[in-house]
PDB file of N, CA and C in Angstrom:
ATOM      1  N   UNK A   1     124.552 -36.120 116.042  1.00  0.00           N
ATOM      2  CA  UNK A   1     124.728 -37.537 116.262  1.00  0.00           C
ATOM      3  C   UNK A   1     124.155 -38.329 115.091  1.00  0.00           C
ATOM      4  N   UNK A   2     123.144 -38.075 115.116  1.00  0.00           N
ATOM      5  CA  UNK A   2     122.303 -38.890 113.750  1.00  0.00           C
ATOM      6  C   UNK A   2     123.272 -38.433 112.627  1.00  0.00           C
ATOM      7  N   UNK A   3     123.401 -37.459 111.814  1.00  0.00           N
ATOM      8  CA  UNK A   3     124.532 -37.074 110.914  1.00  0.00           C
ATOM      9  C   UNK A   3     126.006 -37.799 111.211  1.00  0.00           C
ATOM     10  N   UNK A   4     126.229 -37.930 111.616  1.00  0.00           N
ATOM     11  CA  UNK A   4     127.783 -39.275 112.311  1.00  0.00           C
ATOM     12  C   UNK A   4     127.375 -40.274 111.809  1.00  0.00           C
ATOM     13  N   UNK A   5     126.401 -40.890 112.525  1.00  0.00           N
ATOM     14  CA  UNK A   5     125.734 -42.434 112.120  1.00  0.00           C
ATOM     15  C   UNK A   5     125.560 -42.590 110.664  1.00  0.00           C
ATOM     16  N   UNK A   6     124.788 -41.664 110.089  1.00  0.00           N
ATOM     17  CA  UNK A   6     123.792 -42.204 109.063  1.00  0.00           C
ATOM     18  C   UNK A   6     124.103 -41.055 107.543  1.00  0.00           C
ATOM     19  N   UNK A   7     125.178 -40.441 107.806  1.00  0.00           N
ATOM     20  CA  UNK A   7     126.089 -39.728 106.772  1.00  0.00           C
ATOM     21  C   UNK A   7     126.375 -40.354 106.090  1.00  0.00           C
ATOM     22  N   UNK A   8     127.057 -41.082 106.148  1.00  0.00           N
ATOM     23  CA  UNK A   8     128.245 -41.889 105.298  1.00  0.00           C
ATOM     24  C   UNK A   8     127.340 -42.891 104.217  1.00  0.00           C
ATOM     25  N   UNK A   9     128.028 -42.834 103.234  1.00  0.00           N
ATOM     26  CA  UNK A   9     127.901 -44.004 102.286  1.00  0.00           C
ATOM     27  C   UNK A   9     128.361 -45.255 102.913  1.00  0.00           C
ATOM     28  N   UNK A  10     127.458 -46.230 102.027  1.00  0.00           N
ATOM     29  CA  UNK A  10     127.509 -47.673 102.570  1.00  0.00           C
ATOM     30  C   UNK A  10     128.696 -47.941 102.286  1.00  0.00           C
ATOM     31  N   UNK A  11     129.609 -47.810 101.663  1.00  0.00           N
ATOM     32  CA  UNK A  11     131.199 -47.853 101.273  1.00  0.00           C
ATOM     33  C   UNK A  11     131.748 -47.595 102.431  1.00  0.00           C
ATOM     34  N   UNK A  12     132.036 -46.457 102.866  1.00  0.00           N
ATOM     35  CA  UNK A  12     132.471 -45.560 103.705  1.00  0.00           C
ATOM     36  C   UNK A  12     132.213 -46.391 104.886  1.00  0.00           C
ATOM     37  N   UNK A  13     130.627 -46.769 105.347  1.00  0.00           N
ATOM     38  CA  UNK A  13     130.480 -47.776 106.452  1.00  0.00           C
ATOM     39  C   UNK A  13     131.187 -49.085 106.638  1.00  0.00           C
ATOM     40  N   UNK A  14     131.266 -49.633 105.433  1.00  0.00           N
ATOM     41  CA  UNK A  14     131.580 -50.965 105.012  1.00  0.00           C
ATOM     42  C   UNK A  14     133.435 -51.201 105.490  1.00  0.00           C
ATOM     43  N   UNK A  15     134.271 -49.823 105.061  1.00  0.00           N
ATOM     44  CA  UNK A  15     135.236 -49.821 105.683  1.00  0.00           C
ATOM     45  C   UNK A  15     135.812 -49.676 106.862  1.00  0.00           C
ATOM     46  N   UNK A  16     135.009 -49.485 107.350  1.00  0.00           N
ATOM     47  CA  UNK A  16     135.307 -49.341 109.076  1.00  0.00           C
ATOM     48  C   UNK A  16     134.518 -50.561 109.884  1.00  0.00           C
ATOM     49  N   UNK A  17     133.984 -51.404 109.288  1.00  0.00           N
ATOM     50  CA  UNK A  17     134.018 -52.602 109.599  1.00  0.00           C
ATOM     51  C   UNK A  17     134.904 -53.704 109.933  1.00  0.00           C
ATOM     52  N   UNK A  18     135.276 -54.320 110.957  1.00  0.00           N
ATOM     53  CA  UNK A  18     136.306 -55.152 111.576  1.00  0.00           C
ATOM     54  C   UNK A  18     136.101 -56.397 110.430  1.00  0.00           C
ATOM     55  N   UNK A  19     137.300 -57.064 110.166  1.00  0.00           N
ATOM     56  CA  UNK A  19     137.329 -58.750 109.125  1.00  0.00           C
ATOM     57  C   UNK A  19     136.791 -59.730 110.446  1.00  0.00           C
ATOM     58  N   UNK A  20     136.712 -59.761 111.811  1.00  0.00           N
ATOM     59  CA  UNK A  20     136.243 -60.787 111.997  1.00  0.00           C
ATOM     60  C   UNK A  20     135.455 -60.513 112.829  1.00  0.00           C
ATOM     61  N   UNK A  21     134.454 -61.773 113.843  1.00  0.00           N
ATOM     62  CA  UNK A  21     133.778 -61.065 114.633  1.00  0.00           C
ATOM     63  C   UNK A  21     133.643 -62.253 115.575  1.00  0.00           C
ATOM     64  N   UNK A  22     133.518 -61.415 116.981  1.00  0.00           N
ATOM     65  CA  UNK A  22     133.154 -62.643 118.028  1.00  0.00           C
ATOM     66  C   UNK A  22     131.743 -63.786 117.813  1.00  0.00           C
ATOM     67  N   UNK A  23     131.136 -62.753 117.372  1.00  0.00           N
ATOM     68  CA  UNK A  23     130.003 -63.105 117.501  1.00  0.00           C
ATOM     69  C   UNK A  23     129.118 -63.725 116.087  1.00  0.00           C
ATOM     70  N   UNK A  24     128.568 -64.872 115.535  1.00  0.00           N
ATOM     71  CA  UNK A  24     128.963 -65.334 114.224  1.00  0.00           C
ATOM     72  C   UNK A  24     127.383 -64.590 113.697  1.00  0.00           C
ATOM     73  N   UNK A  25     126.516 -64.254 114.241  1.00  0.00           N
ATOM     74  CA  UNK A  25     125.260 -63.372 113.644  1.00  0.00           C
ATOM     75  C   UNK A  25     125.727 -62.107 112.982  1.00  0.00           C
ATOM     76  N   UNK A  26     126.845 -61.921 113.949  1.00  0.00           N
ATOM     77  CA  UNK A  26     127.163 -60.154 113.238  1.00  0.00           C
ATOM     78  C   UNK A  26     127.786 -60.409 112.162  1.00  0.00           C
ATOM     79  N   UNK A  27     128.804 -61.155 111.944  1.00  0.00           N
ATOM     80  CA  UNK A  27     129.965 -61.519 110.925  1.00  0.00           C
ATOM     81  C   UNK A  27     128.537 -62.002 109.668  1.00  0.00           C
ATOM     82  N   UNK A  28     127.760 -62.682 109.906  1.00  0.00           N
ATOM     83  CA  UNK A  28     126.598 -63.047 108.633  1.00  0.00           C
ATOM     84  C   UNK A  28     126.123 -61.692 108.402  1.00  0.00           C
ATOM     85  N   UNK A  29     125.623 -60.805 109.343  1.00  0.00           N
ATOM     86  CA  UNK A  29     124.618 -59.633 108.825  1.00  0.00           C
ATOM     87  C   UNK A  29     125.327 -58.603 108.213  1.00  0.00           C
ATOM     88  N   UNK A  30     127.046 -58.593 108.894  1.00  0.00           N
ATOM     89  CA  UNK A  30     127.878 -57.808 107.456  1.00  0.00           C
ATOM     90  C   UNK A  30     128.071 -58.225 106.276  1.00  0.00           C
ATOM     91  N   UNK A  31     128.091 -59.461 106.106  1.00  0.00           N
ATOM     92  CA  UNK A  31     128.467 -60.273 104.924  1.00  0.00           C
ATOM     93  C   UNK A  31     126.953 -60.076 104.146  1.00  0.00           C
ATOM     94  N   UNK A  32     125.981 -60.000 104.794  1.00  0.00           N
ATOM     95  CA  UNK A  32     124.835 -59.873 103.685  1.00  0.00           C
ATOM     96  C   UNK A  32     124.838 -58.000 103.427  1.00  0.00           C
ATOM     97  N   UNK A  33     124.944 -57.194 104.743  1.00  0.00           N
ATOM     98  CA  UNK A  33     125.023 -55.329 103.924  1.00  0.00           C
ATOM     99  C   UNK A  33     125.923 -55.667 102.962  1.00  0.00           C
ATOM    100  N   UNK A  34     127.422 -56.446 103.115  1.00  0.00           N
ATOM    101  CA  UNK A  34     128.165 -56.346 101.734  1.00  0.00           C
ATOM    102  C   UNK A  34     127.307 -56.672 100.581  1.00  0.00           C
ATOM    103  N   UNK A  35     127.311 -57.992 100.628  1.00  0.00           N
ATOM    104  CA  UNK A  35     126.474 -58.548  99.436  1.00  0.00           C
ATOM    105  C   UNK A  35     125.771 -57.744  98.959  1.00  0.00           C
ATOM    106  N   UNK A  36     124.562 -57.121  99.284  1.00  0.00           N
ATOM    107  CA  UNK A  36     123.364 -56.071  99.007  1.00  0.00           C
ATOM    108  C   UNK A  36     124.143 -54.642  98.728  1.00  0.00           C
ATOM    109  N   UNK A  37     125.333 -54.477  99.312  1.00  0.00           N
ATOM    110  CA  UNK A  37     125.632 -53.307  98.544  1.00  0.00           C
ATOM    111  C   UNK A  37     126.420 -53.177  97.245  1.00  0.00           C
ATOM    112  N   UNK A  38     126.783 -54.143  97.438  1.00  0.00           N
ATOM    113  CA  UNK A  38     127.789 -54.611  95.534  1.00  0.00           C
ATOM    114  C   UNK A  38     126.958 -54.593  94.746  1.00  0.00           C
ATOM    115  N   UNK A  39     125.934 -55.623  95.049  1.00  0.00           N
ATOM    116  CA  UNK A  39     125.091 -56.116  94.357  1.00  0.00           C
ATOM    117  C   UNK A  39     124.207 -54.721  92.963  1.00  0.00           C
ATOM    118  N   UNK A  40     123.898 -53.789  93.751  1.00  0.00           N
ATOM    119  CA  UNK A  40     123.292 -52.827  93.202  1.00  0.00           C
ATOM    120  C   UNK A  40     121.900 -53.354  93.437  1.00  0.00           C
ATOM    121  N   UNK A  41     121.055 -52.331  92.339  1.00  0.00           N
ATOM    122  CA  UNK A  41     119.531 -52.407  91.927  1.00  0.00           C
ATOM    123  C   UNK A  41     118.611 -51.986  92.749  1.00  0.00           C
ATOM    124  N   UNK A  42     117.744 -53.163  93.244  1.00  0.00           N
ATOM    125  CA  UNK A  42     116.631 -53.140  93.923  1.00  0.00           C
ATOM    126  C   UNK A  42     117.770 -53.475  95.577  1.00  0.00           C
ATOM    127  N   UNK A  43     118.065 -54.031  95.343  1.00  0.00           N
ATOM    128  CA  UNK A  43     119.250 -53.667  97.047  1.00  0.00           C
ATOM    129  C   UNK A  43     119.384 -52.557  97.614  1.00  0.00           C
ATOM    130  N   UNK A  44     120.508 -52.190  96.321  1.00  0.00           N
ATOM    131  CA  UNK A  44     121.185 -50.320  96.853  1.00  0.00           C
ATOM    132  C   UNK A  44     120.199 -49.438  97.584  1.00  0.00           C
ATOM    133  N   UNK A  45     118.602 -49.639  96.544  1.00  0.00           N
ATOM    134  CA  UNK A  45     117.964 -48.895  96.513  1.00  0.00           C
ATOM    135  C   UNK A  45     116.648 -49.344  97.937  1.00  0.00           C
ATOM    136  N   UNK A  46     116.765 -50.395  98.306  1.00  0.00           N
ATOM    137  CA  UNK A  46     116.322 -50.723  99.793  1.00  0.00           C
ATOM    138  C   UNK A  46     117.123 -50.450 101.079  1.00  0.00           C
ATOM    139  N   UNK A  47     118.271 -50.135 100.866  1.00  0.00           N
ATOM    140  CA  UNK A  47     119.423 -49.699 101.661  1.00  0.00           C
ATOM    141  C   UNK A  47     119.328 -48.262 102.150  1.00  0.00           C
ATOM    142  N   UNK A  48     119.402 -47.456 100.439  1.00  0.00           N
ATOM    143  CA  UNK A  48     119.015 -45.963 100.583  1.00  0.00           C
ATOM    144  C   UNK A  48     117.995 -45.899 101.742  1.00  0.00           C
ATOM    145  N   UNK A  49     117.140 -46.875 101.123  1.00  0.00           N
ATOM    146  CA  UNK A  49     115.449 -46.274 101.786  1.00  0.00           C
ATOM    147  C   UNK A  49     115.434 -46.516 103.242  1.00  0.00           C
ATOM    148  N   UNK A  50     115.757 -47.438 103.479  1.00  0.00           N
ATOM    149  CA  UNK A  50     116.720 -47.660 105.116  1.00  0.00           C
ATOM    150  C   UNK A  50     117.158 -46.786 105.772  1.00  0.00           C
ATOM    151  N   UNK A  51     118.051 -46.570 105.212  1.00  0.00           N
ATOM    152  CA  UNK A  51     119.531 -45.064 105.639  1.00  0.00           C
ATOM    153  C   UNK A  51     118.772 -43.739 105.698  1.00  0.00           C
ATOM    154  N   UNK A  52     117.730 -44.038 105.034  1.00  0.00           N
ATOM    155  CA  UNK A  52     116.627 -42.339 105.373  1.00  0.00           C
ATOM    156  C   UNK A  52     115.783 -42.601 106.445  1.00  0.00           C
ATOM    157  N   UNK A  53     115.391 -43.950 106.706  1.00  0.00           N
ATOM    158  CA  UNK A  53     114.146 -44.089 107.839  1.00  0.00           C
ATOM    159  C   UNK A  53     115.518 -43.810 108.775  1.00  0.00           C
ATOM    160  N   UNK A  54     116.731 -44.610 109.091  1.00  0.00           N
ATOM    161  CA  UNK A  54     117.219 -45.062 110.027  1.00  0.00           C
ATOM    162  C   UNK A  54     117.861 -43.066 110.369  1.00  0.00           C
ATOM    163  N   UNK A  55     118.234 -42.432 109.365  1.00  0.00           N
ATOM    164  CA  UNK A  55     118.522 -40.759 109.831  1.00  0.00           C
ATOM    165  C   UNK A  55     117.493 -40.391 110.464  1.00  0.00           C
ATOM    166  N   UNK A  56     116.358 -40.718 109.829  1.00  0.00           N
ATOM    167  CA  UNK A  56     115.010 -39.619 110.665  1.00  0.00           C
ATOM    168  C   UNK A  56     114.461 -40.160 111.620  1.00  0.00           C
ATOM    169  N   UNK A  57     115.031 -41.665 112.289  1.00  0.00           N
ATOM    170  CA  UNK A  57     114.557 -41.898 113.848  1.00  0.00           C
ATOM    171  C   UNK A  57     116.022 -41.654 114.577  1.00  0.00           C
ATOM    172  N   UNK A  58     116.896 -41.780 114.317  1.00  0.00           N
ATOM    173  CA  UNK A  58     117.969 -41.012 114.856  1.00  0.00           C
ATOM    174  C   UNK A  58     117.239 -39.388 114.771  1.00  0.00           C
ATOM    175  N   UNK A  59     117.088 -38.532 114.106  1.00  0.00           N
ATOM    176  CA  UNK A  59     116.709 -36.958 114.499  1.00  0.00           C
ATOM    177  C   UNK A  59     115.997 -36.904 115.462  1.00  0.00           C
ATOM    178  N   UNK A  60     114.859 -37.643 115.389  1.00  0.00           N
ATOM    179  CA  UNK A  60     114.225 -37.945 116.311  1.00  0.00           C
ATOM    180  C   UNK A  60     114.140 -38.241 117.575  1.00  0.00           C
ATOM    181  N   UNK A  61     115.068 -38.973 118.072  1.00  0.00           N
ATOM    182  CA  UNK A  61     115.478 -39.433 119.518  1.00  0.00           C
ATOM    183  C   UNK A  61     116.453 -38.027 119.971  1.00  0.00           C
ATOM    184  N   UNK A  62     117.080 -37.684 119.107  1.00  0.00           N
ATOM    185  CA  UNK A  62     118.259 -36.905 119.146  1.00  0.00           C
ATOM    186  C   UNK A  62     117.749 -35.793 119.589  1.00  0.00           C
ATOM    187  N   UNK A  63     116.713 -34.820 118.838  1.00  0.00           N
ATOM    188  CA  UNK A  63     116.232 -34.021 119.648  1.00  0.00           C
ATOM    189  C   UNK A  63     115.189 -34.389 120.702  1.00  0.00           C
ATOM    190  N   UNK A  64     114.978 -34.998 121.024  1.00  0.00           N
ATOM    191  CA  UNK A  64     114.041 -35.493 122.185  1.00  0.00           C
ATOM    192  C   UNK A  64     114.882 -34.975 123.426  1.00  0.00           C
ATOM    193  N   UNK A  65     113.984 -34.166 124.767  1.00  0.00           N
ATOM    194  CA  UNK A  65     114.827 -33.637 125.561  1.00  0.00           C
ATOM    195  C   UNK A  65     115.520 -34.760 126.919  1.00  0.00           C
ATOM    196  N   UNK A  66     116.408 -35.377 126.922  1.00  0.00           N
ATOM    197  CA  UNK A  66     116.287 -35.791 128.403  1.00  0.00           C
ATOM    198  C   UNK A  66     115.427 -36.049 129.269  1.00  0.00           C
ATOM    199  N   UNK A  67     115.253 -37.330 130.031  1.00  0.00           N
ATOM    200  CA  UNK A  67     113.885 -37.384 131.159  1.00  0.00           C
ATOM    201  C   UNK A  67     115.294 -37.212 131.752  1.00  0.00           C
ATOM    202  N   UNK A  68     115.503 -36.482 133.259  1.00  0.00           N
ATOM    203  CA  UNK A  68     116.649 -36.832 134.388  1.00  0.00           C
ATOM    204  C   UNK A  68     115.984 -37.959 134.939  1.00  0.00           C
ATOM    205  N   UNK A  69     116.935 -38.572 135.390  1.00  0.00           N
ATOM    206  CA  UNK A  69     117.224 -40.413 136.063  1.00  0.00           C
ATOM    207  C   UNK A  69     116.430 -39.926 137.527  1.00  0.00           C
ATOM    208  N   UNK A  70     115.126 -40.604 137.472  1.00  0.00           N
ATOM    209  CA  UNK A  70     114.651 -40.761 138.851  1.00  0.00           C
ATOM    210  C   UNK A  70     116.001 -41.095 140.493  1.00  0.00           C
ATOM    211  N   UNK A  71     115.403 -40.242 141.239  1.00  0.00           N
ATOM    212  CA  UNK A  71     116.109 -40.560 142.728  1.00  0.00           C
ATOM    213  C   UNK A  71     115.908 -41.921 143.236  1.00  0.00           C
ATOM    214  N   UNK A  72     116.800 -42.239 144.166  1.00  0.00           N
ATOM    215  CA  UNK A  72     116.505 -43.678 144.622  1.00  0.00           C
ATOM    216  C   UNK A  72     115.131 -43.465 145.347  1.00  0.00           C
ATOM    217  N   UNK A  73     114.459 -42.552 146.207  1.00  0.00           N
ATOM    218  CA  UNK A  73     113.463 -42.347 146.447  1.00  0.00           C
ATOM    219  C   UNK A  73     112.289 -42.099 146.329  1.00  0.00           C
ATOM    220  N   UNK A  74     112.741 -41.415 144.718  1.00  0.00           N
ATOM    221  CA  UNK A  74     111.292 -41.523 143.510  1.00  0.00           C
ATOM    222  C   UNK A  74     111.185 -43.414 143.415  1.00  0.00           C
ATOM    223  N   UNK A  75     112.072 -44.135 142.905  1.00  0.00           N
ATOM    224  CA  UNK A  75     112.255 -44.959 142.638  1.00  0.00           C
ATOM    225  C   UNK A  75     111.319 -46.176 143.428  1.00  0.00           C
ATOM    226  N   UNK A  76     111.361 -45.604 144.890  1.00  0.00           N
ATOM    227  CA  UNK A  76     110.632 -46.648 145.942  1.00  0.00           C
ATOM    228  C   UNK A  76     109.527 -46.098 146.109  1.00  0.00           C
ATOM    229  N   UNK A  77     109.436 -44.955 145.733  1.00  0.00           N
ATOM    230  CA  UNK A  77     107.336 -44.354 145.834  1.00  0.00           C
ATOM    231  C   UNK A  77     106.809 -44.994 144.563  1.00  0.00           C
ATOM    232  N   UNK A  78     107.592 -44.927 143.383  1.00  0.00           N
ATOM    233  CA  UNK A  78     106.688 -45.818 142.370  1.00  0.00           C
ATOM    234  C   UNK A  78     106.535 -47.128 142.907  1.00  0.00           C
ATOM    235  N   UNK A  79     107.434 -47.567 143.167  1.00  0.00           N
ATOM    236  CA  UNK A  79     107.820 -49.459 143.661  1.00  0.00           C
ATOM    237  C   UNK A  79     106.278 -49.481 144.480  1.00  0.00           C
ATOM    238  N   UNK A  80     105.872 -48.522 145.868  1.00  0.00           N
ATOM    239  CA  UNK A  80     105.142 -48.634 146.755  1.00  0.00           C
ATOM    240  C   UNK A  80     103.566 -48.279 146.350  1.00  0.00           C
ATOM    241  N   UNK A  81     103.702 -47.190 144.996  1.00  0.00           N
ATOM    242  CA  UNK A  81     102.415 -47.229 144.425  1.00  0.00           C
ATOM    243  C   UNK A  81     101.731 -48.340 143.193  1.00  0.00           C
ATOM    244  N   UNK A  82     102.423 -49.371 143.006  1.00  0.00           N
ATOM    245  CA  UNK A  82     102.173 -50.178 142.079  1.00  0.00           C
ATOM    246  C   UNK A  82     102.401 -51.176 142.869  1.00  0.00           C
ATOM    247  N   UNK A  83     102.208 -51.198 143.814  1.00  0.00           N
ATOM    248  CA  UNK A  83     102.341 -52.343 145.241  1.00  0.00           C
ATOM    249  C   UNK A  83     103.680 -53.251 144.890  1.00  0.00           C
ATOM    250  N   UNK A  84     104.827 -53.175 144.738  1.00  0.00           N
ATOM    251  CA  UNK A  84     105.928 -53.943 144.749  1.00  0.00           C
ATOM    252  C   UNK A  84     106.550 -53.488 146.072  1.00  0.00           C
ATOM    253  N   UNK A  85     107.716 -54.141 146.173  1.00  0.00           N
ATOM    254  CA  UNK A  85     107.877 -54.217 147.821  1.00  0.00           C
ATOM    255  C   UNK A  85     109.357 -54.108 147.153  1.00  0.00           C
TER     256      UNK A  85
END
């Protein structure tokens, strides 16, 4: 999973990016990865450094084993030991 995500060159990402967006924060925060990745230099190279933290907390979660989803009945003994009703 992490290898899917965090494989690809910022190019490679950049193209599978939609031209518009519902939402006008997202449409700015692609328009600035573009910017910063054209750009080169001290960008590219804060990007890289990114794309390595952002692989190795993806590995991270990734192998992490499953908790299974509490029962509705686990669910109401915690509720009843932390006094919620």
């Amino acid at each position: 999973m992490a290898d899917a995500a965090t494989g690809k060159r910022d190019d490679e990402l950049l193209a599978g990016l939609p031209d518009t967006f519902l939402d006008d924060r997202d449409e700015h925060a692609v328009k600035v990865f573009r910017l910063y990745t054209y750009k080169g230099g001290q960008y590219s190279h804060q990007l890289a450094r990114l794309s390595t933290e952002l692989r190795y907390t993806l590995n991270i979660l990734a192998a992490r084993r499953p908790s299974p989803s509490p029962t509705c009945g686990e669910v109401f003994h915690r509720a009843a030991e932390a006094g919620l009703q």
